[in-house]
C-alpha atoms as a PDB file:
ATOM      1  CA  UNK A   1      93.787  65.239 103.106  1.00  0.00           C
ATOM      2  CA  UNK A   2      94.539  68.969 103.257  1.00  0.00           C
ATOM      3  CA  UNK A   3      97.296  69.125 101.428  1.00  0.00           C
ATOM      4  CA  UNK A   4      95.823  67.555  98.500  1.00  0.00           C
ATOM      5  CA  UNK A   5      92.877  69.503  98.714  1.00  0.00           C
ATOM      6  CA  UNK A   6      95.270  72.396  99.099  1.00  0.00           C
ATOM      7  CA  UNK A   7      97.530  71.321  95.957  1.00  0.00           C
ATOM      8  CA  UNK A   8      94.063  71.011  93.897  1.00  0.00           C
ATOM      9  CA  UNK A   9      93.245  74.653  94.654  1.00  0.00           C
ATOM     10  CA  UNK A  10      96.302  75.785  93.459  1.00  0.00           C
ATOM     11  CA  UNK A  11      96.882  73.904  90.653  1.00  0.00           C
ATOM     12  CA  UNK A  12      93.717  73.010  89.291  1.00  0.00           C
ATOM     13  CA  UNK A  13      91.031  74.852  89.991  1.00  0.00           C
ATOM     14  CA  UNK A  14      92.306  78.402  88.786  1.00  0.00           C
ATOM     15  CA  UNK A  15      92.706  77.400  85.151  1.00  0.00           C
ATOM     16  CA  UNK A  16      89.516  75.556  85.231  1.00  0.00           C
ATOM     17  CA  UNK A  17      87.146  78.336  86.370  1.00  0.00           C
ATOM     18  CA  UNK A  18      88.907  80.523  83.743  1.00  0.00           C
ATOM     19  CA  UNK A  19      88.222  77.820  81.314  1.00  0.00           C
ATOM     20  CA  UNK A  20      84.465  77.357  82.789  1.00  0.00           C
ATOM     21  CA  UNK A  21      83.938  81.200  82.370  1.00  0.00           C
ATOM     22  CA  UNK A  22      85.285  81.706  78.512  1.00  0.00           C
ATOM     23  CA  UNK A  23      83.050  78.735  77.749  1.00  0.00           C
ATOM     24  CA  UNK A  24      79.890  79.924  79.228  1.00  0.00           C
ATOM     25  CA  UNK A  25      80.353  83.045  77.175  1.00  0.00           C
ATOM     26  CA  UNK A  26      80.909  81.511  74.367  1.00  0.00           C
ATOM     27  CA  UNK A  27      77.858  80.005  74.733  1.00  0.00           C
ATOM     28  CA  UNK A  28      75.703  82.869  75.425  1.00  0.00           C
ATOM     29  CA  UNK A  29      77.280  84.373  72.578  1.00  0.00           C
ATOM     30  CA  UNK A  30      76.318  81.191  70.325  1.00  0.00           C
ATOM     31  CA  UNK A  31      79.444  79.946  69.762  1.00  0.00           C
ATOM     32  CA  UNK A  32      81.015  76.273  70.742  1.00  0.00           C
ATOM     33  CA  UNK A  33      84.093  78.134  71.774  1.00  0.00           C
ATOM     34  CA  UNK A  34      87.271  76.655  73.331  1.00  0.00           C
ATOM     35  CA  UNK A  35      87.383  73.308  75.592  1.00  0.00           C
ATOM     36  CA  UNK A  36      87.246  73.843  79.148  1.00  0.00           C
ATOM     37  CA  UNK A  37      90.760  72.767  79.438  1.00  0.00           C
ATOM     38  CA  UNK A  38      91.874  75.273  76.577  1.00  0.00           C
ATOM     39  CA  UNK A  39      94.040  77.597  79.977  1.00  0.00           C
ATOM     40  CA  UNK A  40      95.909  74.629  80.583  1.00  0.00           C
ATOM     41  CA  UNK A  41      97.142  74.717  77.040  1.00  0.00           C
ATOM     42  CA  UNK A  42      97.573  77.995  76.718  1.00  0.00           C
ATOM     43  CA  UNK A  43      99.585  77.828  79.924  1.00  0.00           C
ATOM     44  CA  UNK A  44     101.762  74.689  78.796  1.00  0.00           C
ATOM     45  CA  UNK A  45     102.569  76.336  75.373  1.00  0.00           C
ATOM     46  CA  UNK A  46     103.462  79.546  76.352  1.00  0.00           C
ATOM     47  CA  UNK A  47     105.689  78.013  78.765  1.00  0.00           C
ATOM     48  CA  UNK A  48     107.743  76.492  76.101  1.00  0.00           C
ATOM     49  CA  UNK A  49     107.861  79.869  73.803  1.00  0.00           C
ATOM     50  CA  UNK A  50     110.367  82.323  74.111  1.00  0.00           C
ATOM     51  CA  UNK A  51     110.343  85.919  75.278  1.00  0.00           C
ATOM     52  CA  UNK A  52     110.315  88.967  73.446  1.00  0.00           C
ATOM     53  CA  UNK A  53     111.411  91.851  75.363  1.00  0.00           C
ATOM     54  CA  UNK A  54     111.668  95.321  75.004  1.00  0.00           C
ATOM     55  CA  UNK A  55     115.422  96.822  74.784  1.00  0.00           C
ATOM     56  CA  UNK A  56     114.087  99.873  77.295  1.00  0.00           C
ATOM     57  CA  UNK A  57     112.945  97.052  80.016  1.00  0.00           C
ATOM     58  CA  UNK A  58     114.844  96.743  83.312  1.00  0.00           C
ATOM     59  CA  UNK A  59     115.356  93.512  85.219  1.00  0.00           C
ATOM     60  CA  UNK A  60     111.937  94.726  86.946  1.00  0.00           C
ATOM     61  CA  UNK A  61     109.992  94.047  84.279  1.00  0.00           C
ATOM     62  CA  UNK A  62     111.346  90.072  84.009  1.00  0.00           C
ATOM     63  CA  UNK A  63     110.980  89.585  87.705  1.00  0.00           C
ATOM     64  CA  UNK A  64     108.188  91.559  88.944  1.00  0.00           C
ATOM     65  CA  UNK A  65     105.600  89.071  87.315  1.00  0.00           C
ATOM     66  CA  UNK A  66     107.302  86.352  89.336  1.00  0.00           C
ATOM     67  CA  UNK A  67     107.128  88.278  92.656  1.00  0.00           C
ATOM     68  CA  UNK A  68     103.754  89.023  91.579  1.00  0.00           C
ATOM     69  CA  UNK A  69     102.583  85.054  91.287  1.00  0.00           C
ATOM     70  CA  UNK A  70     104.228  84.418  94.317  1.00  0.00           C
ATOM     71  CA  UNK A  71     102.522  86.777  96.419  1.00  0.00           C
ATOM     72  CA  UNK A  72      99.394  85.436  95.193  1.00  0.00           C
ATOM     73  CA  UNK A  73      99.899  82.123  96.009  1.00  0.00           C
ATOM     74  CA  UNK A  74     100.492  82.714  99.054  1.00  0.00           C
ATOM     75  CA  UNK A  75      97.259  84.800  99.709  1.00  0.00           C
ATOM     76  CA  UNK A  76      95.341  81.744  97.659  1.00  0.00           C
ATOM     77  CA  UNK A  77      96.754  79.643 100.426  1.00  0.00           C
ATOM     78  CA  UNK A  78      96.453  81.808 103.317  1.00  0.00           C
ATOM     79  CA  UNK A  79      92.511  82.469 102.129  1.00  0.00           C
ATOM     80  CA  UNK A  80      90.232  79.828 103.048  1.00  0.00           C
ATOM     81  CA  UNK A  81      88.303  80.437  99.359  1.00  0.00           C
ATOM     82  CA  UNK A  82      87.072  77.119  98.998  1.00  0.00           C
ATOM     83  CA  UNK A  83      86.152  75.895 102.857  1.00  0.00           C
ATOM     84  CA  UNK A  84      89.803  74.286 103.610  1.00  0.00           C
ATOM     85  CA  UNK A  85      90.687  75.810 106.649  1.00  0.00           C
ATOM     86  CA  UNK A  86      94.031  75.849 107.811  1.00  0.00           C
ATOM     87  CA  UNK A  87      95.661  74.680 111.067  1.00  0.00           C
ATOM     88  CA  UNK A  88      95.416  77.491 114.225  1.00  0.00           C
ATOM     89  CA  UNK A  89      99.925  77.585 113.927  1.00  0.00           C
ATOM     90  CA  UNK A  90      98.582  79.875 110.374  1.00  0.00           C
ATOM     91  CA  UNK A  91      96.658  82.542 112.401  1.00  0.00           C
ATOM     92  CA  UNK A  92      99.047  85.286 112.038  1.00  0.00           C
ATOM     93  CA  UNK A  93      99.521  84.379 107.879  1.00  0.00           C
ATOM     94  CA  UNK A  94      95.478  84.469 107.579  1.00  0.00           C
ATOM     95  CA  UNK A  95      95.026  87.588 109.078  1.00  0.00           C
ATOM     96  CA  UNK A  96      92.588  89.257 106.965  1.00  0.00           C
ATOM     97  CA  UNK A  97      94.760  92.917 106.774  1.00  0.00           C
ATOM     98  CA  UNK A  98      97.719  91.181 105.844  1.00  0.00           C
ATOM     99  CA  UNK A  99      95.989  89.359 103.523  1.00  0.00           C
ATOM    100  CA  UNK A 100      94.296  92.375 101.650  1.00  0.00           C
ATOM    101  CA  UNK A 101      97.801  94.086 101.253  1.00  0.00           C
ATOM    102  CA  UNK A 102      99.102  91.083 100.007  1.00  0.00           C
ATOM    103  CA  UNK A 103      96.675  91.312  97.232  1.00  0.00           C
ATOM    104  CA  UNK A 104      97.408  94.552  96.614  1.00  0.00           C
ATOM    105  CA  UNK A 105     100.985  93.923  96.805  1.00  0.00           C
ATOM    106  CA  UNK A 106     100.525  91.543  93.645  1.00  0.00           C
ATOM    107  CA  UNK A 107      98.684  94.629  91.134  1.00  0.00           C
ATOM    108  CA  UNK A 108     101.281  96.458  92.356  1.00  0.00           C
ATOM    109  CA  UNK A 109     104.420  94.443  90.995  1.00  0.00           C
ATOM    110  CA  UNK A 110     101.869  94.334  88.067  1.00  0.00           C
ATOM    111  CA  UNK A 111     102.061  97.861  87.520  1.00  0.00           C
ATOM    112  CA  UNK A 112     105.745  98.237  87.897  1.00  0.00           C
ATOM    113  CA  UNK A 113     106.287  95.744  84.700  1.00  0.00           C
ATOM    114  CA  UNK A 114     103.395  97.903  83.125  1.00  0.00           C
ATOM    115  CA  UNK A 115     105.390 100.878  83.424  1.00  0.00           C
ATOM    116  CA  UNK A 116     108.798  99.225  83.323  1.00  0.00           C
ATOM    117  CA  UNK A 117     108.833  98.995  79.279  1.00  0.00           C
ATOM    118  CA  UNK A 118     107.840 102.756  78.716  1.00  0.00           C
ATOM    119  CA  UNK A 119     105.002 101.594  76.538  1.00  0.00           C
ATOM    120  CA  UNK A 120     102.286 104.426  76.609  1.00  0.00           C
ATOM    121  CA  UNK A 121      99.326 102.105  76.940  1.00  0.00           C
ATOM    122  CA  UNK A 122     100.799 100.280  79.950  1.00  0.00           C
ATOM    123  CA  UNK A 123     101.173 103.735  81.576  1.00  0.00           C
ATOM    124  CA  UNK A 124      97.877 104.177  81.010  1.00  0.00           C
ATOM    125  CA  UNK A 125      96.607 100.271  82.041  1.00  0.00           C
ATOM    126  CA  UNK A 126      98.930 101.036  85.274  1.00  0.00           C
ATOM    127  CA  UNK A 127      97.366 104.364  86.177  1.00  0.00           C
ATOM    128  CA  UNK A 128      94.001 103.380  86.135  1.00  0.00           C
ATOM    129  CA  UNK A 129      94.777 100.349  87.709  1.00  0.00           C
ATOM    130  CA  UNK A 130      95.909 102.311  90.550  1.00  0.00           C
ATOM    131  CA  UNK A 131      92.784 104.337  90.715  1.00  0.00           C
ATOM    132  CA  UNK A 132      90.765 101.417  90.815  1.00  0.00           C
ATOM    133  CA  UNK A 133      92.320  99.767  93.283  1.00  0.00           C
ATOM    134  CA  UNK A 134      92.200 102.739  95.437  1.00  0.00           C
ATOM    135  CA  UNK A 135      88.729 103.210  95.052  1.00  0.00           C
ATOM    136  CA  UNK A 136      88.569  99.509  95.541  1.00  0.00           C
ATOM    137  CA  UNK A 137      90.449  99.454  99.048  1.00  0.00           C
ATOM    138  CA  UNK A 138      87.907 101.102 101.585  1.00  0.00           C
ATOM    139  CA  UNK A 139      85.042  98.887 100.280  1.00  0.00           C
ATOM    140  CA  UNK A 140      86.744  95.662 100.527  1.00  0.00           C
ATOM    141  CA  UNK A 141      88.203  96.834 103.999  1.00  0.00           C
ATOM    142  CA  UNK A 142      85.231  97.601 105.270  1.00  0.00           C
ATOM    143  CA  UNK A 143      82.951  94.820 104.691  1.00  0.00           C
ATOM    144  CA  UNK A 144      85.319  92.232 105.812  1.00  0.00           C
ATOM    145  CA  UNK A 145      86.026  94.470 108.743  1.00  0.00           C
ATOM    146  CA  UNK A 146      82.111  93.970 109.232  1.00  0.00           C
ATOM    147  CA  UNK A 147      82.986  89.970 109.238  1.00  0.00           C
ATOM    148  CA  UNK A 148      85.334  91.205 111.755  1.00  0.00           C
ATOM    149  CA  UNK A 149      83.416  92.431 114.548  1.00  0.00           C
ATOM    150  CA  UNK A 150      80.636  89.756 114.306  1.00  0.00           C
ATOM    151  CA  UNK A 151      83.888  87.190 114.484  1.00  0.00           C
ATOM    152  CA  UNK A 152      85.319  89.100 117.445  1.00  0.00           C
ATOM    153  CA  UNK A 153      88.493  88.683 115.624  1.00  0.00           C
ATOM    154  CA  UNK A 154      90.184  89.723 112.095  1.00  0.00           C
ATOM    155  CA  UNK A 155      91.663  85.665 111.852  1.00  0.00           C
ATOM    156  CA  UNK A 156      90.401  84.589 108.512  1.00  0.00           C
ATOM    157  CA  UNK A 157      89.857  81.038 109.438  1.00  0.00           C
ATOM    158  CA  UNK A 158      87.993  82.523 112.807  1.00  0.00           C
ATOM    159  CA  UNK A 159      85.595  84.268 110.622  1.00  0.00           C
ATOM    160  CA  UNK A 160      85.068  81.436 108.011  1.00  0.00           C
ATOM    161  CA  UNK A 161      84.428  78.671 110.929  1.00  0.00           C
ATOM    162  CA  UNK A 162      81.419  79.736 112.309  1.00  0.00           C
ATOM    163  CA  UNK A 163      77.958  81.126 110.749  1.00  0.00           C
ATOM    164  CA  UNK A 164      77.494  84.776 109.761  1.00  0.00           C
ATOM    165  CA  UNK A 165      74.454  86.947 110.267  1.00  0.00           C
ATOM    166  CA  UNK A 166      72.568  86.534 107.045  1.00  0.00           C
ATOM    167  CA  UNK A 167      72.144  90.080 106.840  1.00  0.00           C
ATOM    168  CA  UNK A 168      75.621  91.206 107.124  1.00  0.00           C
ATOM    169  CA  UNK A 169      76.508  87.856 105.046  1.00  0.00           C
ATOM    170  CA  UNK A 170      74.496  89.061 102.299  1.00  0.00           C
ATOM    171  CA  UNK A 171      75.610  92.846 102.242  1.00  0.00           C
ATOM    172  CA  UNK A 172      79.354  91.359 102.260  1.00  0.00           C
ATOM    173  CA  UNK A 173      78.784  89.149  99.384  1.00  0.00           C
ATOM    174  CA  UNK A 174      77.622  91.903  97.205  1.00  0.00           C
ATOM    175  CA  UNK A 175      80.390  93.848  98.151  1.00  0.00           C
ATOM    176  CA  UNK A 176      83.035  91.333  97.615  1.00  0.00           C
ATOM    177  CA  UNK A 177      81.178  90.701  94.137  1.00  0.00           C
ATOM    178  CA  UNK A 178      81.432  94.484  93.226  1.00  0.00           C
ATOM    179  CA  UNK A 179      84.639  94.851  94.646  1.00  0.00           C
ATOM    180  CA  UNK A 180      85.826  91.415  92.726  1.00  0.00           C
ATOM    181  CA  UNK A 181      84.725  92.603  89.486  1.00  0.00           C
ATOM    182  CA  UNK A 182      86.461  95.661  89.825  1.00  0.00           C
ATOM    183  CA  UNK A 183      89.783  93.735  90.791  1.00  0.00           C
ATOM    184  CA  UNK A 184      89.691  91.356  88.382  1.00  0.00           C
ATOM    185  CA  UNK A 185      89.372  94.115  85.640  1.00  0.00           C
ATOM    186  CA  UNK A 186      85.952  92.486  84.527  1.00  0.00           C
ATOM    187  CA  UNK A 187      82.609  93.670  83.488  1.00  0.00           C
ATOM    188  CA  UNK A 188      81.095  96.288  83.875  1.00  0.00           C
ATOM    189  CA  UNK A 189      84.565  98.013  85.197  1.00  0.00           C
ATOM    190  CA  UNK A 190      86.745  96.708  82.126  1.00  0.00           C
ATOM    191  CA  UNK A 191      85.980  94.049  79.259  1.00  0.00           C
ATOM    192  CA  UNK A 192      88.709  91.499  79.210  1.00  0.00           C
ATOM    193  CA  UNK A 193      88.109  90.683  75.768  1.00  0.00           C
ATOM    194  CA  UNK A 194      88.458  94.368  73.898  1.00  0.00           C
ATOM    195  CA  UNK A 195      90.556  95.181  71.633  1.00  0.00           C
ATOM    196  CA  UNK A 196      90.688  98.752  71.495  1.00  0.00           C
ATOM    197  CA  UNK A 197      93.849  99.670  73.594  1.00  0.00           C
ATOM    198  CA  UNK A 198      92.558 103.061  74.688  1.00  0.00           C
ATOM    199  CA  UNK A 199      89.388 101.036  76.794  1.00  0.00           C
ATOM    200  CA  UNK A 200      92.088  98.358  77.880  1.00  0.00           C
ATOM    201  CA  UNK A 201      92.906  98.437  81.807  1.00  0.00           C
ATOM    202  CA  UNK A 202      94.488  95.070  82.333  1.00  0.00           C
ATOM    203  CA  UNK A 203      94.886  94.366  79.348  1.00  0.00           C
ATOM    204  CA  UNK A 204      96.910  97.631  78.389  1.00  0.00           C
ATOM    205  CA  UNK A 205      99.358  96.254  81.266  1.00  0.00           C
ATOM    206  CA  UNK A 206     100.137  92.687  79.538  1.00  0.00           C
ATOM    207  CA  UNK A 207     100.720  94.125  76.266  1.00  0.00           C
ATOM    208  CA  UNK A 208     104.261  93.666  76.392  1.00  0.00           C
ATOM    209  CA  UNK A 209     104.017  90.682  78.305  1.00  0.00           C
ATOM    210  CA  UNK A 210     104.954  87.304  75.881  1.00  0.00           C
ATOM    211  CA  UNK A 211     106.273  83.438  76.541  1.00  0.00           C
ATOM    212  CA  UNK A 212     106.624  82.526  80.310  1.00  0.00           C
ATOM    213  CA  UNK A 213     106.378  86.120  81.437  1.00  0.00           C
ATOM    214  CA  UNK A 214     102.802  85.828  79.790  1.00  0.00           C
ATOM    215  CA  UNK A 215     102.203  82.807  80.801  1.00  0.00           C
ATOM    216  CA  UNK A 216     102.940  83.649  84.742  1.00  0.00           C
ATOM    217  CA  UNK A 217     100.709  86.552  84.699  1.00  0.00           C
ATOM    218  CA  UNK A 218      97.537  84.929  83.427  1.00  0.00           C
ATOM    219  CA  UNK A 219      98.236  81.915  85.847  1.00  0.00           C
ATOM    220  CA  UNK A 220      98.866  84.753  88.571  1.00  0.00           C
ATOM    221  CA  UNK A 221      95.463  86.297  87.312  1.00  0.00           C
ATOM    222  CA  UNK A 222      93.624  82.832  87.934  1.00  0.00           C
ATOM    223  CA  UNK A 223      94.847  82.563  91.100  1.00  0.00           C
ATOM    224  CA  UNK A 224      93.317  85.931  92.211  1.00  0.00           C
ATOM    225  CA  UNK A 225      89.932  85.275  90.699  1.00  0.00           C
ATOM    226  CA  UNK A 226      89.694  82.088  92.555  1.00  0.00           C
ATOM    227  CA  UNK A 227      90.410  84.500  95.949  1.00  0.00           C
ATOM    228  CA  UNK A 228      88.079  86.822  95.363  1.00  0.00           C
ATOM    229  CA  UNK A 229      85.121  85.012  93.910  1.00  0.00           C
ATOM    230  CA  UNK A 230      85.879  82.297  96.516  1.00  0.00           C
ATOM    231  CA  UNK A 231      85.760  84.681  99.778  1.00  0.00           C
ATOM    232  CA  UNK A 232      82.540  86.074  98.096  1.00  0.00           C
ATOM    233  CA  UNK A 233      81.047  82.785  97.692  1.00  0.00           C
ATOM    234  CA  UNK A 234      82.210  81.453 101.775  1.00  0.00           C
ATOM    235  CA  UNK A 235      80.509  84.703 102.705  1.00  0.00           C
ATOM    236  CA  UNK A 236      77.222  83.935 101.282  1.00  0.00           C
ATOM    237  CA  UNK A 237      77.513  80.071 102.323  1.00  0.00           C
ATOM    238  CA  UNK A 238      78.384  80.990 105.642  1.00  0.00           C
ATOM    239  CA  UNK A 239      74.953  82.106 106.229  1.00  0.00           C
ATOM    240  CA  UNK A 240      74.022  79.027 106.439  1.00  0.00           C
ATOM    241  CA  UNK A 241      74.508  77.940 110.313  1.00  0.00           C
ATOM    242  CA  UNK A 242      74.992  74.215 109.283  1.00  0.00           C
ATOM    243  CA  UNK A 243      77.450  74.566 106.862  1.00  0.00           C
ATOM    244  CA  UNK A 244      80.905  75.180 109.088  1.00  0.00           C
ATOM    245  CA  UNK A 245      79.879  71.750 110.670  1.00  0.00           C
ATOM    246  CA  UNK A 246      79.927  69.924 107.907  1.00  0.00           C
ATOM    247  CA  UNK A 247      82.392  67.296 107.111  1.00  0.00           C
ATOM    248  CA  UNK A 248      85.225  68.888 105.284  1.00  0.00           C
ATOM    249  CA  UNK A 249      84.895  66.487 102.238  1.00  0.00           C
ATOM    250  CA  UNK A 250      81.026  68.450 101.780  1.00  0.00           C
ATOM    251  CA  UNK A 251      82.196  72.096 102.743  1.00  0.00           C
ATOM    252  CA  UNK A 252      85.091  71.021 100.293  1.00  0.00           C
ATOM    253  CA  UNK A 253      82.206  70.083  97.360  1.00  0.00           C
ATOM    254  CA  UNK A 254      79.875  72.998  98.402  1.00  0.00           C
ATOM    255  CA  UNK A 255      82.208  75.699  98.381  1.00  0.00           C
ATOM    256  CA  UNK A 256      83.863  74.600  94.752  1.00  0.00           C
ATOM    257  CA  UNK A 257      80.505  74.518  93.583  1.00  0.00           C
ATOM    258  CA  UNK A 258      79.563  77.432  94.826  1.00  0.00           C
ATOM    259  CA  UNK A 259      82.770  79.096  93.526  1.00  0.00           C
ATOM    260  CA  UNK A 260      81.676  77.764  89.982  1.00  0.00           C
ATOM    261  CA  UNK A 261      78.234  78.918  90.292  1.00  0.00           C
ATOM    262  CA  UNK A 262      79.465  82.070  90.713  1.00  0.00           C
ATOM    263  CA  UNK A 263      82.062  81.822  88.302  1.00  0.00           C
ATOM    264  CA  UNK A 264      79.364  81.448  85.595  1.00  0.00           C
ATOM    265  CA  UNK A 265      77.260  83.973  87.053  1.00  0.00           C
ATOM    266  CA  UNK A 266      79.955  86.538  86.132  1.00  0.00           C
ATOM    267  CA  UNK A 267      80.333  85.290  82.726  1.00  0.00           C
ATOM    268  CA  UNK A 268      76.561  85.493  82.099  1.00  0.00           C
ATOM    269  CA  UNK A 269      76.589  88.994  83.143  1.00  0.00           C
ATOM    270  CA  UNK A 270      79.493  89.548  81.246  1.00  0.00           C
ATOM    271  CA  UNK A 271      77.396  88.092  78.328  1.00  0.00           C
ATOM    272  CA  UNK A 272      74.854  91.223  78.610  1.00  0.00           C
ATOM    273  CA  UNK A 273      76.199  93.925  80.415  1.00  0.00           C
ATOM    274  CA  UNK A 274      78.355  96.984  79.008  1.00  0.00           C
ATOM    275  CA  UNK A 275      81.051  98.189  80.180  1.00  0.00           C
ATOM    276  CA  UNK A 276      80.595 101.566  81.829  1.00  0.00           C
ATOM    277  CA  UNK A 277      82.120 104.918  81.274  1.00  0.00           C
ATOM    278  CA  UNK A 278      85.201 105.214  83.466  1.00  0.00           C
ATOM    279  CA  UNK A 279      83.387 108.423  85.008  1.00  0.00           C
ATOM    280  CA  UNK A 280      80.902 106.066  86.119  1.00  0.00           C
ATOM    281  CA  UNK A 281      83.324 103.407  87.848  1.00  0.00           C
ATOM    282  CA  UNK A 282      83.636 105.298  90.965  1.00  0.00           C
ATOM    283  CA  UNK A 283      79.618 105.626  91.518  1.00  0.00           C
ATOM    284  CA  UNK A 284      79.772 101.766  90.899  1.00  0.00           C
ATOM    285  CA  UNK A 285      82.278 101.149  93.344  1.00  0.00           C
ATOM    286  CA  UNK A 286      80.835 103.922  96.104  1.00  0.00           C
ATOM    287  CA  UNK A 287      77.425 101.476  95.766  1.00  0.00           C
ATOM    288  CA  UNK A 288      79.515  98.704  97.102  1.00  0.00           C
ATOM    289  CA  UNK A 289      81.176 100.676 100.067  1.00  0.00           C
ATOM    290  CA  UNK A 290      77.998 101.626 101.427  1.00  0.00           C
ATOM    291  CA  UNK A 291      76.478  97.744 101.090  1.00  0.00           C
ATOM    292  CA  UNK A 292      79.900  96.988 103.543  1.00  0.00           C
ATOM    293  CA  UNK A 293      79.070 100.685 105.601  1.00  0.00           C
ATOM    294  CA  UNK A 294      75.015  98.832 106.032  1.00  0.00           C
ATOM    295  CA  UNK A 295      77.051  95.311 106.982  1.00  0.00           C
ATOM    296  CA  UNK A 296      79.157  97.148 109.204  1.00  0.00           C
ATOM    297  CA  UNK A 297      76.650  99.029 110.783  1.00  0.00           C
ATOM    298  CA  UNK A 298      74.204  95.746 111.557  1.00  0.00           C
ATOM    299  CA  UNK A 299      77.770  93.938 112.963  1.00  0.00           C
ATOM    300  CA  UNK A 300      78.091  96.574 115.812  1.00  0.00           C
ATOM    301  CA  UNK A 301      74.495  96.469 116.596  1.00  0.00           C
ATOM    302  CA  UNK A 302      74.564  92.522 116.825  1.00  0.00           C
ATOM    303  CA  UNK A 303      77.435  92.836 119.479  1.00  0.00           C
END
């Protein structure tokens, strides 16, 4: 039953949150906008399209989206985003460090096939992409460190099995949002719908990116949305006592819909907020390392 569960995560559930998200703004923008399923299209047909690629690009800028998918499937499967824990054998794969790095390894094979091509605006998606994600990096650290020490141990599935304080849950879950957001190169840190290249932060690093290459990165891209919104989302559930007892068929149901809840939460927001000045990013982000400082803080004191 975990396996399948497992296999549904990985292959279906990415596409359709991105698909659940586009349509919600659609909607708050009053338009029908595209089916649900429209990513899975998108995915299938520029499968079957051929490349374009730049005569200054290197062998690094073909493989490094591959490398990058990979390493995010394996943190989507080391993650326990949607309540499936895995077996105890996985402890030293779920560790919650190696994890983050893993992450982090991903934007930065990202970044190399940015910069790979010479294009000016993927030097420039790539660079700021690098200063978000080390603004990013203490935040994210420290509020599941904060998990951490009210766990007694940095084991992901140690955390994620038993309840949370609801203070420290909720202080965590705002973080992770923030921090998600920021990741994710979403509102209000990017808008991943401009079209003005000089704005662009992910964006400005797919450019180049065309046929299967493009179609790897946006599945890659999925993939890390449903690992970050879904370790936000177990946070906040896990405040409930009750809910790591449940039978794993409910957690299973729960946490998905909690995943989509928050899914559509983000695209609402998206709907009305504005994207901020990129002077203003780092005040963002420094609100969401001191929610994780606060959860930190009320961890120790629990001890």
């Amino acid at each position: 039953m975990t396996a399948i569960l497992v296999a549904i995560n990985l292959l279906v559930v990415p596409l359709l949150l991105v698909g659940v998200i586009r349509k919600v703004k659609a909607l708050m923008q009053t338009r029908l906008g595209a089916p649900i399923l429209q990513p899975f299209y998108d995915i299938a047909k520029l499968w079957g399209k051929t490349e374009t690629i730049s005569e200054t690009a290197s062998w690094v800028f073909i493989w490094a989206p591959r490398a990058g998918l990979a390493v995010a499937g394996i943190a989507a499967l080391c993650v326990p985003w949607a309540g499936v824990l895995l077996p105890a054998g996985w402890a030293p794969m779920t560790n919650l460090l190696l994890v983050l790095y893993l992450l982090a390894l991903g934007k930065f094979f990202g970044m190399l096939a940015a910069m790979d091509t010479g294009s000016a605006f993927g030097g420039l998606g790539a660079s700021r992409e690098a200063t978000i994600s080390l603004l990013v990096e203490p935040a994210l650290l420290l509020g599941l460190s904060a998990l951490a020490i009210g766990a007694g141990s940095t084991d992901l599935n140690t955390i994620y099995k038993g309840a949370i304080h609801p203070l420290v849950a909720l202080l965590v879950g705002i973080t992770l949002i923030c921090t998600a957001l920021a990741e994710l190169s979403r509102m209000p840190v990017d808008d991943p719908t401009t079209h003005l290249e000089l704005t662009m932060v992910h964006e400005a690093m797919i450019l180049e990116n065309s046929g299967r290459n493009l179609a790897i990165t946006e599945y890659a891209v999925a993939l890390r949305s449903c690992v970050y919104l879904g370790i936000a989302s177990q946070t906040l559930l896990h405040a409930w006592p009750a809910f790591g007892s449940l039978p794993l068929l409910h957690r299973y149901g729960i946490s998905l819909g909690a995943l989509f809840v928050l899914g559509i939460a983000v695209a609402m927001a998206e709907g009305v907020l504005v994207k901020l000045k990129w002077r203003r990013v780092p005040h963002f982000l420094t609100a969401s390392l001191v929610c994780s400082l606060f959860a930190g803080l009320i961890a120790v004191a629990q001890r």
